[in-house]
Protein backbone atom coordinates (compact mmCIF):
# COMPACT_ATOMS: atom_id res chain seq x y z
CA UNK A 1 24.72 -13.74 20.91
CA UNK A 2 24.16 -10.49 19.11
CA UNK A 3 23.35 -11.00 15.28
CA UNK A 4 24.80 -9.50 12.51
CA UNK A 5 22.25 -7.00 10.57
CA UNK A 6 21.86 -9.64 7.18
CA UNK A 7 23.42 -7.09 4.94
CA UNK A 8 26.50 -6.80 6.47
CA UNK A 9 26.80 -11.22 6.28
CA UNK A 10 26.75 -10.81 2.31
CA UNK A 11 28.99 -12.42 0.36
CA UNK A 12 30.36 -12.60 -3.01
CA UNK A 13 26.42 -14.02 -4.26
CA UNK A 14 25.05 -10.42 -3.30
CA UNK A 15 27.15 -9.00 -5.60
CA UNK A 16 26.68 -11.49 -8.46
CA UNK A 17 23.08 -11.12 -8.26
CA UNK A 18 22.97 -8.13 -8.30
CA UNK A 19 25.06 -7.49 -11.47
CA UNK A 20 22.56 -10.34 -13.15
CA UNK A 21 19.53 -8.87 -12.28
CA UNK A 22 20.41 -4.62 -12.21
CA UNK A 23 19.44 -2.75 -15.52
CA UNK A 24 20.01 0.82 -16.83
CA UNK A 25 17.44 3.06 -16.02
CA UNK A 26 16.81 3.03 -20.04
CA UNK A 27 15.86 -0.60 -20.46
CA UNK A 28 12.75 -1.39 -21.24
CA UNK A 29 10.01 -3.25 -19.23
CA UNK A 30 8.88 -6.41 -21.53
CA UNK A 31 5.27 -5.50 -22.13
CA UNK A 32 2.81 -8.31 -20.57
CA UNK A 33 1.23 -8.86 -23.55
CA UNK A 34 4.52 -10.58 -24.54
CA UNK A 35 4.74 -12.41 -21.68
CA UNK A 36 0.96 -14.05 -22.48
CA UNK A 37 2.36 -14.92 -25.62
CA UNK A 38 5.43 -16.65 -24.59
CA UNK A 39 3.30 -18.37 -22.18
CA UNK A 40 1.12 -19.35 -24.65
CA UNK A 41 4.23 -20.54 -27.14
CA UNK A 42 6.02 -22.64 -24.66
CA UNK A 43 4.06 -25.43 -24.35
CA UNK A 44 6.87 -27.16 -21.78
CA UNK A 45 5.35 -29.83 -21.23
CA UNK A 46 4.07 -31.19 -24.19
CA UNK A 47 6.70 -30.26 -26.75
CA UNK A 48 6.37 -31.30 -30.06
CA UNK A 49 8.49 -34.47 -30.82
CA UNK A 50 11.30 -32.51 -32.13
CA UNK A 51 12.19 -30.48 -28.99
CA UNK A 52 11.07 -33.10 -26.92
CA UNK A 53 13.61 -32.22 -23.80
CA UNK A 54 14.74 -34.97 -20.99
CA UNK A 55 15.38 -33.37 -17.97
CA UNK A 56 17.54 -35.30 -15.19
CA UNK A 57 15.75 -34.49 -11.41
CA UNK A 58 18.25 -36.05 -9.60
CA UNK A 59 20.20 -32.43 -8.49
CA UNK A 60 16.91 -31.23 -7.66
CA UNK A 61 16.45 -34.27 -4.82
CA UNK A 62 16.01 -33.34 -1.09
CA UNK A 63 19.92 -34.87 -0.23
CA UNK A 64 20.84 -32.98 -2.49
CA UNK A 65 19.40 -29.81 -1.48
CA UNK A 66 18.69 -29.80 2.06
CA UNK A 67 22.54 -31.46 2.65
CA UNK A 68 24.11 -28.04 1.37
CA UNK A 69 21.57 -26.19 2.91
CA UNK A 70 22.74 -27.64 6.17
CA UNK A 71 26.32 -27.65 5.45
CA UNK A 72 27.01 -24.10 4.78
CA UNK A 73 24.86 -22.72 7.25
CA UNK A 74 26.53 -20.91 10.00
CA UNK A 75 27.72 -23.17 12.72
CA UNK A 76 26.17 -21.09 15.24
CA UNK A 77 22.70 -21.86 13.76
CA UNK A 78 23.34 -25.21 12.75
CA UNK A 79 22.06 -27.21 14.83
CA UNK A 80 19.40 -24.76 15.01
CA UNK A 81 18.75 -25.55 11.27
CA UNK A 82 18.97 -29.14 11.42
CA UNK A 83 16.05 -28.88 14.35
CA UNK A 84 13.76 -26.88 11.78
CA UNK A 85 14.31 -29.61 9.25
CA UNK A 86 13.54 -32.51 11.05
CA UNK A 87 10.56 -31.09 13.02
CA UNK A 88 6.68 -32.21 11.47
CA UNK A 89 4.41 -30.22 12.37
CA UNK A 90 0.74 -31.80 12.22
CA UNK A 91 -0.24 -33.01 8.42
CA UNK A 92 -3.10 -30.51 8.16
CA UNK A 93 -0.62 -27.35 8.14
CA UNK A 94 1.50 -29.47 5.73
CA UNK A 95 1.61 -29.82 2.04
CA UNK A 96 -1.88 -29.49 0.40
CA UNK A 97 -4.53 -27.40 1.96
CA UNK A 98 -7.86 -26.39 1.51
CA UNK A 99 -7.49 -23.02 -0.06
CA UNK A 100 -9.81 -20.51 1.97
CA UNK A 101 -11.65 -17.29 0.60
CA UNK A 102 -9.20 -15.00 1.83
CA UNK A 103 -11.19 -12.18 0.24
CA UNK A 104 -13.30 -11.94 2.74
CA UNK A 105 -10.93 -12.39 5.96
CA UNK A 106 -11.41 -9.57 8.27
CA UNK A 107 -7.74 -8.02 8.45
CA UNK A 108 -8.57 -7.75 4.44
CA UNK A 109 -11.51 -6.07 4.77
CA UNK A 110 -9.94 -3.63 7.42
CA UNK A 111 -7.07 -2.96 5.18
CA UNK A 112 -9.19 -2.41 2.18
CA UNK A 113 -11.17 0.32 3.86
CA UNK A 114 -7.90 1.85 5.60
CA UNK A 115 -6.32 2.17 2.14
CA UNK A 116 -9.00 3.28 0.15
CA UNK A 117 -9.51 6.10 2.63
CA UNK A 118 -6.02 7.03 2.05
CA UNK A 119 -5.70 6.54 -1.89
CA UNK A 120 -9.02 7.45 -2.58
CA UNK A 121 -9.07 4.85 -5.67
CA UNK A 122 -11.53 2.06 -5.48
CA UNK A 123 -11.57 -1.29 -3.94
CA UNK A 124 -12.47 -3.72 -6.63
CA UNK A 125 -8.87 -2.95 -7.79
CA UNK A 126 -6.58 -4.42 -4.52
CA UNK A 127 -6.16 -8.23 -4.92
CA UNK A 128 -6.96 -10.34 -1.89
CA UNK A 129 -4.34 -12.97 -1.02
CA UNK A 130 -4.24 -16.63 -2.26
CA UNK A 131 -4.65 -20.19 -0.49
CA UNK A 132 -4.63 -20.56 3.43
CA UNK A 133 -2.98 -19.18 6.46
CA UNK A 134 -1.80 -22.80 7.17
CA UNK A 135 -0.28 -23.42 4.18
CA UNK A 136 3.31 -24.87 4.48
CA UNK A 137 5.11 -22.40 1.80
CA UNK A 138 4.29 -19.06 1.12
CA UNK A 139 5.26 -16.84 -1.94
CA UNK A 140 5.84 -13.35 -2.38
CA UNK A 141 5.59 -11.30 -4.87
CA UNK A 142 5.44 -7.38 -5.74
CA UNK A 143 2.48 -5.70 -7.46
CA UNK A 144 -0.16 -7.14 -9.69
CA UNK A 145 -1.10 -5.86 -12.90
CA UNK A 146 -4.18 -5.19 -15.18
CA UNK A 147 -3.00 -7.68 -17.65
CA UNK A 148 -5.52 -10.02 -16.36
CA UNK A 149 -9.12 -11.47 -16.92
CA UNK A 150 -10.71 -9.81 -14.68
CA UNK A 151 -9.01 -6.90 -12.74
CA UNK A 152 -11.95 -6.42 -10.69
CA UNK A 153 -12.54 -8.40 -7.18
CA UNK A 154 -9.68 -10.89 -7.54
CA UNK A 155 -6.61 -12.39 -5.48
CA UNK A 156 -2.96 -12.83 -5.98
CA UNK A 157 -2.60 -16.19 -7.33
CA UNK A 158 -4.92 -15.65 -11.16
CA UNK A 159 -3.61 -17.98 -13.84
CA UNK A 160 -5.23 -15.16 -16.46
CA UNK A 161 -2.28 -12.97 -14.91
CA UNK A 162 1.83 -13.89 -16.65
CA UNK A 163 3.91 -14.13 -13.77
CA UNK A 164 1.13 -16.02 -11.32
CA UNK A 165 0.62 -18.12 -14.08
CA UNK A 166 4.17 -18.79 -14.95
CA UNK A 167 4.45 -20.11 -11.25
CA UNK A 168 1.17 -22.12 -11.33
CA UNK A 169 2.68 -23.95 -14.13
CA UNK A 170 5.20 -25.27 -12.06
CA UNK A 171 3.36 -26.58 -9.88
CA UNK A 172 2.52 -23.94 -7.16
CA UNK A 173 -1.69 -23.07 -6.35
CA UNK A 174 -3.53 -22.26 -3.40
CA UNK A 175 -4.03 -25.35 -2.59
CA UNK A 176 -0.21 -25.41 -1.79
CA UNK A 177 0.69 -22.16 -1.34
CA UNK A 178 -0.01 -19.04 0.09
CA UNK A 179 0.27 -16.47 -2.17
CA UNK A 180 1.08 -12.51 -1.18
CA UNK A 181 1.94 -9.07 -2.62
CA UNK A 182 4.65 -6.09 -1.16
CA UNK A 183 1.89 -3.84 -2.90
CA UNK A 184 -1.64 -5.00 -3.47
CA UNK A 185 -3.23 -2.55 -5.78
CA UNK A 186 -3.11 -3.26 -9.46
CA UNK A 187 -0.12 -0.62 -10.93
CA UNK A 188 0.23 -0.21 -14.71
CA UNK A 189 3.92 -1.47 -15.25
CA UNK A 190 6.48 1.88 -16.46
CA UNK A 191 7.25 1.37 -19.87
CA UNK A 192 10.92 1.78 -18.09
CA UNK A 193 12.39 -0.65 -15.80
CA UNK A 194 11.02 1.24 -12.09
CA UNK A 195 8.46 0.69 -9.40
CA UNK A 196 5.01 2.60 -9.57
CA UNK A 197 4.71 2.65 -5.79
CA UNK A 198 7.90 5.10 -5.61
CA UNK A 199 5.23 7.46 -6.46
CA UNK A 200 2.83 7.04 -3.63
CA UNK A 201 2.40 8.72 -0.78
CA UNK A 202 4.54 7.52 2.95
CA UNK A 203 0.96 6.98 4.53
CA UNK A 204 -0.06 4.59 1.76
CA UNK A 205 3.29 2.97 1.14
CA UNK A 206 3.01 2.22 4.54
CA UNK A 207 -0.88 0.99 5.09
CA UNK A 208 0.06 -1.86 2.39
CA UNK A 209 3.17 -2.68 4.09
CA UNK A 210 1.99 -2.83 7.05
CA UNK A 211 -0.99 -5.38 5.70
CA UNK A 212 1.61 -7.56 4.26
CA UNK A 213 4.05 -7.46 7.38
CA UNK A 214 0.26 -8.91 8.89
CA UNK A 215 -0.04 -11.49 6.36
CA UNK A 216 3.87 -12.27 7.66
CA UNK A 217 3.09 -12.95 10.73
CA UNK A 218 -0.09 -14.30 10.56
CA UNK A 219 1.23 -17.19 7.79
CA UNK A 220 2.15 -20.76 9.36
CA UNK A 221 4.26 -21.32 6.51
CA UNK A 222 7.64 -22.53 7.57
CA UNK A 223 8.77 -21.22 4.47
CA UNK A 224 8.88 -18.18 1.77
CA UNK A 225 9.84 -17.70 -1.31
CA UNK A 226 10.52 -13.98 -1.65
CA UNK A 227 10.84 -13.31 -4.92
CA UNK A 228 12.53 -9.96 -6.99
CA UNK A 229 15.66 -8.13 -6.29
CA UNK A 230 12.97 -5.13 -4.56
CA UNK A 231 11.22 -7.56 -2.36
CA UNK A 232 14.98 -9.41 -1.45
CA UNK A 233 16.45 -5.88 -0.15
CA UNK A 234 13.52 -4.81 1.60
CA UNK A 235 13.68 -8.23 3.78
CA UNK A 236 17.08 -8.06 4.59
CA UNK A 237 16.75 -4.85 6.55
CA UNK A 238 14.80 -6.65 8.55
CA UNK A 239 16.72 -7.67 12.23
CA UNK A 240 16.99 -11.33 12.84
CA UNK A 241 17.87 -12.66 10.17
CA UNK A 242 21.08 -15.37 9.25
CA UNK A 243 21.87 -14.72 5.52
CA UNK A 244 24.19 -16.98 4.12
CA UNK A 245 24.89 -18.45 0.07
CA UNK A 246 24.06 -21.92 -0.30
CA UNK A 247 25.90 -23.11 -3.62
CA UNK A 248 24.18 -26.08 -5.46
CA UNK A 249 25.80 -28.23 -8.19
CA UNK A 250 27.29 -26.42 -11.31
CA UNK A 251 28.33 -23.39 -8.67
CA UNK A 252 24.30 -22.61 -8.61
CA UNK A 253 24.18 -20.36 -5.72
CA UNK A 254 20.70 -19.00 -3.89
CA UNK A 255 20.44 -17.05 -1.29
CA UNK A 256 18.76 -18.26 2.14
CA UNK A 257 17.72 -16.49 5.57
CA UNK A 258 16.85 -17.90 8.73
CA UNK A 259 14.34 -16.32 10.58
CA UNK A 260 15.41 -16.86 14.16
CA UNK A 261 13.48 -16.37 17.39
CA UNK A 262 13.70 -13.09 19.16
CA UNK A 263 14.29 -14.56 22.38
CA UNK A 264 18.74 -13.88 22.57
CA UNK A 265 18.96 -17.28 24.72
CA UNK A 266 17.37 -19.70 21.59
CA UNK A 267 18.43 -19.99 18.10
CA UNK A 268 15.34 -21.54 17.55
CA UNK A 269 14.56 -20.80 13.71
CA UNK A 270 11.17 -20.01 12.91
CA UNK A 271 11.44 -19.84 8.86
CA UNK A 272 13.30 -20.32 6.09
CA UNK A 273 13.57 -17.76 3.76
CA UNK A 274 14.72 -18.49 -0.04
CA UNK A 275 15.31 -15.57 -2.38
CA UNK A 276 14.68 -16.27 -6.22
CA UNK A 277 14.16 -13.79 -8.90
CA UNK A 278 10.55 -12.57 -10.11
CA UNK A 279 9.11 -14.19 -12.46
CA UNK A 280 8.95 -11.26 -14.78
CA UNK A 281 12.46 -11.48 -14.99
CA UNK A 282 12.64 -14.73 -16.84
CA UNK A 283 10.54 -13.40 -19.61
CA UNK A 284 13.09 -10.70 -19.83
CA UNK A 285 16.14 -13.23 -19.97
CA UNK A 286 14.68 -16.71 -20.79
CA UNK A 287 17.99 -18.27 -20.93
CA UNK A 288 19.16 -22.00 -19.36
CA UNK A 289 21.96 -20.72 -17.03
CA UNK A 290 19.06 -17.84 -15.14
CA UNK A 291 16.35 -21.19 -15.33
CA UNK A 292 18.72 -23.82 -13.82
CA UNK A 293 19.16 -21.49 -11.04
CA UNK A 294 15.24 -20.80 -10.48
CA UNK A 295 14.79 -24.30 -10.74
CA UNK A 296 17.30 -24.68 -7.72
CA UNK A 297 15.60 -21.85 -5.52
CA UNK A 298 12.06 -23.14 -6.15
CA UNK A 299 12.71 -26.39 -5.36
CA UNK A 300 14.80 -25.87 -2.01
CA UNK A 301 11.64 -23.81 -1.33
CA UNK A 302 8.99 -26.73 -2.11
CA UNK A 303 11.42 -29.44 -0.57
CA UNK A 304 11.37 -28.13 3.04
CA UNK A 305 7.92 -27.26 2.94
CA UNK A 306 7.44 -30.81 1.20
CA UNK A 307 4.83 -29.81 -0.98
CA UNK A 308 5.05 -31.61 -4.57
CA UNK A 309 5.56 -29.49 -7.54
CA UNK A 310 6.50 -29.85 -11.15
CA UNK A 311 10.28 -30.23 -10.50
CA UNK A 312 12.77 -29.29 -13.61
CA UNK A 313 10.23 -26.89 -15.00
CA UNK A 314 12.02 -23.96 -16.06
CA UNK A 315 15.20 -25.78 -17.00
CA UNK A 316 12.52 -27.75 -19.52
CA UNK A 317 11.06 -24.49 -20.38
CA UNK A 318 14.63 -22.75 -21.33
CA UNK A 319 15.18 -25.31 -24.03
CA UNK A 320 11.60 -25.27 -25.36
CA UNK A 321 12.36 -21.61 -25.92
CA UNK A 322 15.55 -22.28 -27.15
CA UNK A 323 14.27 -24.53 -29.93
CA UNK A 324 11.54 -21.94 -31.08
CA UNK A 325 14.83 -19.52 -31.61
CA UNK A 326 14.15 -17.22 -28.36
CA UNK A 327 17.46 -17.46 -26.09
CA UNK A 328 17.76 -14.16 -24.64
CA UNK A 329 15.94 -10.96 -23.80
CA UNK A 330 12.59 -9.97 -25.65
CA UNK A 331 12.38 -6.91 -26.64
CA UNK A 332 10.00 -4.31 -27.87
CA UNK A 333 11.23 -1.93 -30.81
CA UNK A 334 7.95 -2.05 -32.13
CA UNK A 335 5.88 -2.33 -29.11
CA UNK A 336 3.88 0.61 -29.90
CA UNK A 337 2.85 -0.47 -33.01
CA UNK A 338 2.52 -3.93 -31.61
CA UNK A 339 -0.15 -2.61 -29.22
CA UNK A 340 -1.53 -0.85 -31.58
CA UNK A 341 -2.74 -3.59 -33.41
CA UNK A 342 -3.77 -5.43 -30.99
CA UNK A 343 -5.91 -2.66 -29.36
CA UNK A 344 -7.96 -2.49 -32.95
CA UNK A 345 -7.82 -5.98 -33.12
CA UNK A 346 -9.60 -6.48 -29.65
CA UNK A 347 -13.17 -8.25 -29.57
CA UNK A 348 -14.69 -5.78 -26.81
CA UNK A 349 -18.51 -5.91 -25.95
CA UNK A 350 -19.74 -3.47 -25.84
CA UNK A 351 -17.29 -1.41 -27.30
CA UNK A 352 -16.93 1.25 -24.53
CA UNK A 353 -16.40 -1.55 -21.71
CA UNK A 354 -12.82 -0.87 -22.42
CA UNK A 355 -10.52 0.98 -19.68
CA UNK A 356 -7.82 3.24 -19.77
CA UNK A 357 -6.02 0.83 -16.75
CA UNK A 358 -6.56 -1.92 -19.31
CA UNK A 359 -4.77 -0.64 -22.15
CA UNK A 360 -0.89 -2.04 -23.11
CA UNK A 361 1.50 -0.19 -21.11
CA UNK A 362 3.32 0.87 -24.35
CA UNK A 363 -0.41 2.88 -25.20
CA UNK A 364 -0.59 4.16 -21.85
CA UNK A 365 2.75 5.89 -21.82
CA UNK A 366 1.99 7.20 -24.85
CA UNK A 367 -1.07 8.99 -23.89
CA UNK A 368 0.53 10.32 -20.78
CA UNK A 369 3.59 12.06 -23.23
CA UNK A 370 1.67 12.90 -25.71
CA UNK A 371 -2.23 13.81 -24.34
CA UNK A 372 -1.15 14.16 -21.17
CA UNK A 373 -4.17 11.38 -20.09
CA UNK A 374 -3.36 9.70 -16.84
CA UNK A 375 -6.77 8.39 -15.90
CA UNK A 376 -9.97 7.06 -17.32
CA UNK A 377 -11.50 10.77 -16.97
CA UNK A 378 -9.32 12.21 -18.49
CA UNK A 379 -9.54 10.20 -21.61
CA UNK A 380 -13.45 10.26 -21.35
CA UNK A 381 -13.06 14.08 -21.33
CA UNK A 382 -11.24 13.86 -25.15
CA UNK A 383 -13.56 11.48 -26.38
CA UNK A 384 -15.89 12.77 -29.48
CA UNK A 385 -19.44 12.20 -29.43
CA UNK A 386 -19.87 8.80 -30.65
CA UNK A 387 -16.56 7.57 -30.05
CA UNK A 388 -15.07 4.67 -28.13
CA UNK A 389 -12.11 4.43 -26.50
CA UNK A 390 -10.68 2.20 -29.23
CA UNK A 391 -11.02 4.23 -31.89
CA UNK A 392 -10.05 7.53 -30.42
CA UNK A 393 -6.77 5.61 -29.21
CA UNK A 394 -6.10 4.18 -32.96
CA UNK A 395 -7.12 7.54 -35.12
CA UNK A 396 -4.65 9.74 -32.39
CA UNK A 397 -1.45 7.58 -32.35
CA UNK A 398 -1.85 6.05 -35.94
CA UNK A 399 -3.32 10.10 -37.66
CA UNK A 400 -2.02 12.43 -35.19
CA UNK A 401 -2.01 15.14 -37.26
CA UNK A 402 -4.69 18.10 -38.98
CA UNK A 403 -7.48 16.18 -38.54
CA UNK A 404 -7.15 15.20 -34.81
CA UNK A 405 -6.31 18.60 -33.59
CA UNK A 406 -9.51 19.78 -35.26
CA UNK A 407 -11.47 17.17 -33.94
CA UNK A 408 -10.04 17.98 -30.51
CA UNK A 409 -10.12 21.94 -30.91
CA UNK A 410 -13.57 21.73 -31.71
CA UNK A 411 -14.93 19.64 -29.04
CA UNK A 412 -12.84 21.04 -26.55
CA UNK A 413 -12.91 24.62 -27.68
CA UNK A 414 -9.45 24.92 -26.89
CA UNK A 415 -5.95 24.05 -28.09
CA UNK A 416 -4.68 20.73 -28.74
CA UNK A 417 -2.20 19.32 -25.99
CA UNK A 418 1.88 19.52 -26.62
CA UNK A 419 2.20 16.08 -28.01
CA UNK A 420 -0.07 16.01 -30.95
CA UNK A 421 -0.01 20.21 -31.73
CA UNK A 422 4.27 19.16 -32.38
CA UNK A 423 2.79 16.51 -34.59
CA UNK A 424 0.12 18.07 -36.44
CA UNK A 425 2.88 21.20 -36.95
CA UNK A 426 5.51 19.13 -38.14
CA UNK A 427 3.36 17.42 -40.44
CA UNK A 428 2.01 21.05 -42.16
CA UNK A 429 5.96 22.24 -42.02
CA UNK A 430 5.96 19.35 -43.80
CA UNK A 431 3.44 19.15 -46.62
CA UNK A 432 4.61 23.24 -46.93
CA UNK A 433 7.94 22.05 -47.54
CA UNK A 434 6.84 19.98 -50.66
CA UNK A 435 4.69 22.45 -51.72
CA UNK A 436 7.52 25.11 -52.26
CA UNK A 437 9.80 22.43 -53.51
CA UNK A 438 7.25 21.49 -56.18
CA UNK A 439 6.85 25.45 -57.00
CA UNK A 440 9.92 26.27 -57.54
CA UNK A 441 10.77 22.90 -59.61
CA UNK A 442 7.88 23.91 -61.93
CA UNK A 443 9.14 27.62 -62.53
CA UNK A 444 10.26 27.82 -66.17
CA UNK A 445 9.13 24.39 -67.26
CA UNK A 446 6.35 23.57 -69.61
CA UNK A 447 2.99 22.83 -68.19
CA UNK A 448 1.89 19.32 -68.95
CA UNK A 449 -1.92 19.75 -70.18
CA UNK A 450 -4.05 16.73 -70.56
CA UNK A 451 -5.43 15.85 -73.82
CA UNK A 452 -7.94 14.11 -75.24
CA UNK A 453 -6.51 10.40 -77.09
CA UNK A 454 -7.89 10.42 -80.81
CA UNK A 455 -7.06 6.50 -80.57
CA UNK A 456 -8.65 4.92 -77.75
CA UNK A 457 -10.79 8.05 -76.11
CA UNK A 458 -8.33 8.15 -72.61
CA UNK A 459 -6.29 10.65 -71.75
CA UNK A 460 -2.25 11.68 -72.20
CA UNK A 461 -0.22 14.58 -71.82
CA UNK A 462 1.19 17.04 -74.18
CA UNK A 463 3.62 18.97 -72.83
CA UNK A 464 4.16 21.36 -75.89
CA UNK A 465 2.54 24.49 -74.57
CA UNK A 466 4.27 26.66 -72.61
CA UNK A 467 3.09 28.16 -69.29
């Protein structure tokens, strides 16, 4: 039986997900900074007593999952399905695993020196993957970040990083879980909603494809959690794939793919795919109808690869929020003055340990508009003599005017870049404005001349004598 490519079996849940999760190409990306924070201010599981929240688990049961799961699968595959389910493999691919240094697996050390050779960046920046091949479940997600700990020499699943972490607290590890990126080189997040990679070359887009398409493959995980609207579309070009809408209690609906054999005379199914939305996206829209819907996707995921997690958690975590007055998106009018404060008010020893990759993206973009600084270099090559990184940063965004351009003129022996040359200009347009408004205001008027107070010895004006 010939399948159906999996985009042309959506149904009406493509297009409702899709209006959820699409944004103008305006909005802004939540900064990750925020996303620590809220992190830090949920606290879901040990609420104070006054937003102590009771959470029913009963919807989230395996009848009442796998059932629908089953019944609204194609019939073709059915049967199929039901196979999948009921099959148990041997307990030592199952549930918890002993999480291996993946780090220093030799496909990862090929595809480190394949992409380096093609990027030309350094190594200590591309994450290794989390857990163990034979983990039961495996979870996918996009690019990591320098919002981190330590961005150098790490793997996927780091509970310094927000969106790792988020999932770590409920209830996924590499001990679980194996954990893999589309793109596996740290990317500073646009300040607008995009994707970094779009900017890289076809060669490289394709050497870290090509390594996770490996880690795929290699996985025994009869299940993955592919999460973000980027990482969804890409998988559904794939061929051999049933796609089909499973809809849960209160019309939640998530999105499923079998992964069938290649061999036309079996519908033997391989995997289960479950599509969810990236974390990130719940900072961005912490709400209880997005969360009761995550909470249904993540635990169909954890229930067929029975692996124990902390079921209910983002349902719990919607009304924590709720109760500390954040219900919808967080925003950023003031991120750059947000991150400007917290750049000054960093502890950082020694003081120029600090890298450009590690700065807030609202700083970053900045400096790119502004300075036109894209890399560490290039900020090194503006710094003063006896400057850090810091306080270059903090005197050009917070002073940009006279005394910047000087600065910068006379180390550089040159003229100041676009961005702060427009500032520094408007600023003397300014103070000349004031200037001639003040002359011409005092043309004709008495001068006020200060005097000396018989009384008390101070000073006071007399404004008898004329100009």
């Amino acid at each position: 039986m010939a399948l159906k490519r999996p985009i042309e079996m959506l149904d009406d849940y493509e297009q409702q997900e899709t209006t959820i999760t699409r944004g103008s190409d305006d909005e802004e990306e939540i900064g990750e900074q925020d996303m620590l924070e809220l992190l830090n201010i949920e606290q879901v599981d040990t609420p104070s007593n006054t937003t102590q929240v009771q959470v029913g688990l009963l919807h989230l049961g395996p009848d009442q999952l796998i059932e629908p799961l089953v019944a609204q699968c194609p019939p073709a595959y059915r049967s199929a399905l039901m196979e999948f389910l009921e099959f148990r493999p041997d307990d030592a691919s199952m549930g918890t695993t002993m999480s291996t240094p993946l780090r220093n697996d030799a496909s990862f050390k090929q595809f480190m020196s394949d992409e380096c050779s093609i990027s030309g960046q350094q190594k200590s920046h591309i994450v290794a993957p989390s857990g163990s091949w034979s983990a039961a479940l495996m979870i996918k997600l996009h690019y990591p970040t320098f919002t981190c700990a330590n961005p150098e020499d790490n793997e996927v699943a780091d509970a310094s990083s927000p969106c790792p972490r988020m999932l770590m607290n409920a209830g996924f590890s590499p001990s679980n879980t194996l954990w893999v990126e589309a793109y596996w080189r740290r990317q500073i997040p646009p300040a607008k909603r995009g994707d970094p990679t779009h900017e890289w070359t076809e060669e490289l887009r394709a050497c870290h494809e090509a390594f996770t398409r490996h880690c795929e493959e290699r996985a025994d995980a009869r299940v993955e959690l592919v999460l973000g609207s980027g990482n969804r579309k890409t998988t559904l070009k794939n061929v051999g794939l049933v796609t089909y809408a499973v809809v849960f209690g209160e019309a939640r609906s998530v999105q499923v793919s079998l992964q069938v054999a290649s061999d036309p005379a079996s519908a033997r199914v391989e995997r289960l795919l479950v599509y969810g939305y990236h974390p990130e996206y719940l900072f961005r829209n912490p709400n209880l109808e997005v969360s009761k819907t995550y909470d249904y996707a993540v635990a169909l995921a954890a229930r067929v690869a029975r692996i124990d997690i902390n079921y209910g958690y983002f349902e719990r975590r919607a009304h924590r929020l709720a109760a500390l007055g954040i219900k919808g998106r967080v925003s950023g009018d003031n991120a750059l003055h947000d991150a400007i404060q917290l750049l000054m008010a960093e502890k950082i020893s020694p003081p120029g340990s600090l890298r450009f990759e590690s700065l807030s993206p609202a700083i970053i973009n900045w400096l790119r508009k502004n300075l036109d600084v894209v890399t560490q270099a290039h900020l090194e090559r503006l710094l003063p003599e006896g400057s850090t990184i810091v306080q270059f940063v903090h005197s050009a965004m917070v002073r940009a005017g006279g005394q910047a351009k000087a600065a910068l003129e006379k180390l550089q022996g040159r003229s100041m870049p676009s961005g702060l040359d427009k500032i520094a200009a408007a600023n003397r347009a300014k103070d000349s404005a004031v200037s001639r408004k003040q002359e011409k205001s005092a043309e004709g008027r008495p001068v006020a001349v200060r005097v000396k107070c018989g009384k008390c010895g101070g000073s006071e004006f007399d404004d008898t004598n004329s100009a």
